[in-house]
Protein backbone atom coordinates (compact mmCIF):
# COMPACT_ATOMS: atom_id res chain seq x y z
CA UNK A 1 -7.00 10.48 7.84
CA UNK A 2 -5.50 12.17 4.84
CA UNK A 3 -6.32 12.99 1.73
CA UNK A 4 -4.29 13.93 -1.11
CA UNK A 5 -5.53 14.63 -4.50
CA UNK A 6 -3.44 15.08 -7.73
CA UNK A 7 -4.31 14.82 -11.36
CA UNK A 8 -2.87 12.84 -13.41
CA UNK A 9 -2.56 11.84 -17.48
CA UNK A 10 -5.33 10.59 -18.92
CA UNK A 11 -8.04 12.52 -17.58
CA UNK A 12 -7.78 10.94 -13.63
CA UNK A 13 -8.38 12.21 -10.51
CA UNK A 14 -5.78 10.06 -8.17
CA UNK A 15 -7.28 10.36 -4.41
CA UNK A 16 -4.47 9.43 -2.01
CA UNK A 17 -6.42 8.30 1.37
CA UNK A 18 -3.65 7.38 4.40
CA UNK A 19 -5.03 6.77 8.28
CA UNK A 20 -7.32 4.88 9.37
CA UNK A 21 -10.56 4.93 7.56
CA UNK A 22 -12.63 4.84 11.14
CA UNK A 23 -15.65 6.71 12.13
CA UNK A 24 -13.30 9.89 12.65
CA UNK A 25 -11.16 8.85 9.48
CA UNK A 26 -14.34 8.75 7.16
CA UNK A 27 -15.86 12.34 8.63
CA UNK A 28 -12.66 14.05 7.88
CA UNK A 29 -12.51 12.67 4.06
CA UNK A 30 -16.53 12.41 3.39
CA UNK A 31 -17.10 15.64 2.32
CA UNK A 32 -14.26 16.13 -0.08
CA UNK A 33 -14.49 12.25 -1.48
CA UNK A 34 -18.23 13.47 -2.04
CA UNK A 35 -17.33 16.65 -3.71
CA UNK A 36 -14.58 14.72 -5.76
CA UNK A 37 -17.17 12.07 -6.95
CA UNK A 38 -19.18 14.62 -8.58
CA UNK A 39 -17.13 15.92 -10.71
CA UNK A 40 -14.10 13.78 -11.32
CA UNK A 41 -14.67 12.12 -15.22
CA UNK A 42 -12.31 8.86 -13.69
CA UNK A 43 -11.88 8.66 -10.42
CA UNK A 44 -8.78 6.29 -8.94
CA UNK A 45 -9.05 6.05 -4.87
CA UNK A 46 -4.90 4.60 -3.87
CA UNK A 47 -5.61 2.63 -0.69
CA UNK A 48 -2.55 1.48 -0.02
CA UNK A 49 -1.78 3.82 3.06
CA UNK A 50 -4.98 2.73 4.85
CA UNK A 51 -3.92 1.23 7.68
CA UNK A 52 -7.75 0.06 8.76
CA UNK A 53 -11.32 0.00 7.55
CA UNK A 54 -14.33 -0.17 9.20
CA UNK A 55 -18.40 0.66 8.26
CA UNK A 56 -17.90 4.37 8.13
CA UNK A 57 -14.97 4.16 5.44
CA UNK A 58 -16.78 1.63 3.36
CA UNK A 59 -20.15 3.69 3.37
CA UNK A 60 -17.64 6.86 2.46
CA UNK A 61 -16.43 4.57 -0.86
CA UNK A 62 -19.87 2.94 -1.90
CA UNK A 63 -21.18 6.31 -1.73
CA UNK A 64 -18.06 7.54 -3.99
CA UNK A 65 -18.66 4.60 -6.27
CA UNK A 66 -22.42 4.64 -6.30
CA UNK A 67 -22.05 8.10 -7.25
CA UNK A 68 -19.70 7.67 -9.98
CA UNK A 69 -21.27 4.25 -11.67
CA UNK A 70 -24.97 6.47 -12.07
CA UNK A 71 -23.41 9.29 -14.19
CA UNK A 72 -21.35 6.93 -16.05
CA UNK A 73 -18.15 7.33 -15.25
CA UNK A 74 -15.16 5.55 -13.82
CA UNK A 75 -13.87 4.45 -10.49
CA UNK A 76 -11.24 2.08 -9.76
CA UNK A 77 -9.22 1.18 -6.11
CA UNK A 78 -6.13 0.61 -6.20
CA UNK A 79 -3.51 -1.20 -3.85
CA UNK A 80 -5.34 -2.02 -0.73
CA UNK A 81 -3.09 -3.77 2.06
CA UNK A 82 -4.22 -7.48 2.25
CA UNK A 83 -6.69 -7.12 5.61
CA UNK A 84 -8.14 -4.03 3.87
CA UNK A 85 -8.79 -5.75 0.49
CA UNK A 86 -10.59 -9.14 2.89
CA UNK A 87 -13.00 -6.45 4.37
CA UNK A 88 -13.52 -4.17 0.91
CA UNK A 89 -14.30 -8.09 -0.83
CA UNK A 90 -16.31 -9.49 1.90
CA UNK A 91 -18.84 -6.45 2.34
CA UNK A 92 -19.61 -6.63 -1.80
CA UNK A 93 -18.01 -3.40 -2.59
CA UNK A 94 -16.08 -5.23 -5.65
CA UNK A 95 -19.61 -5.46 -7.36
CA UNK A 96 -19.55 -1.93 -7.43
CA UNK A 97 -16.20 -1.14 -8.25
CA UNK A 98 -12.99 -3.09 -9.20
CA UNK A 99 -10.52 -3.34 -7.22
CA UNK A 100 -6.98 -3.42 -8.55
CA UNK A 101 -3.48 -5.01 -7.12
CA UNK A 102 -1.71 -1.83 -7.93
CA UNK A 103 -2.00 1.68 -8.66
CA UNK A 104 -0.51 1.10 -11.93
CA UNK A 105 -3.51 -1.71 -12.92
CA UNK A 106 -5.85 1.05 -12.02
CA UNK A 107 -4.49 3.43 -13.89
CA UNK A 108 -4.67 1.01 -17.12
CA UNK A 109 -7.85 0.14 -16.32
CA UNK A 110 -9.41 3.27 -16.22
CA UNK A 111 -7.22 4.30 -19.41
CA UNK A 112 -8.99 2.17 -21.85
């Protein structure tokens, strides 16, 4: 797993994630996602490299989000693949954080 982060305009932090986000996918990107969450002001995770999701990766993101959503700020996902977005809407994390279609939507979203 990979993780790129740039900054963008407007104030967000764009986190680039591509792998798998698997047991060994999650360890390698925990830390930093962590890190990331405590200081980024508007957070935007792109998904739409993730090839696969399982408990470990969605732990890494509610964590992320849970983290972000008690200080206040903003988190948005952006672009899942359609088998990621099934398992990111059927474990509940979209009560937690939206989920958008594109990076773009995010980036709108998280402008206003």
């Amino acid at each position: 797993m990979q993780l790129t982060i740039e900054e963008i305009p407007g104030g967000i932090t764009k986190a680039v994630l591509d792998g798998r986000m698997d047991i060994e996918g999650a360890g390698a990107v925990d830390m930093r996602l962590n890190v990331i969450s405590g200081t980024a002001a508007k957070l935007l995770i792109d998904l739409s490299k993730v090839s696969f999701l399982a408990s470990m990766g969605l732990r890494t993101l509610m964590t992320s989000a849970r983290s972000i959503k008690s200080k206040g700020r903003k988190m948005a996902l952006a672009a899942p693949q359609p088998n990621i977005e099934k398992v990111l809407r059927s474990s509940g994390i979209d009560e937690v954080v939206e989920i958008y279609p594109t990076v773009d939507a995010a980036v709108a979203a998280l402008s206003k």
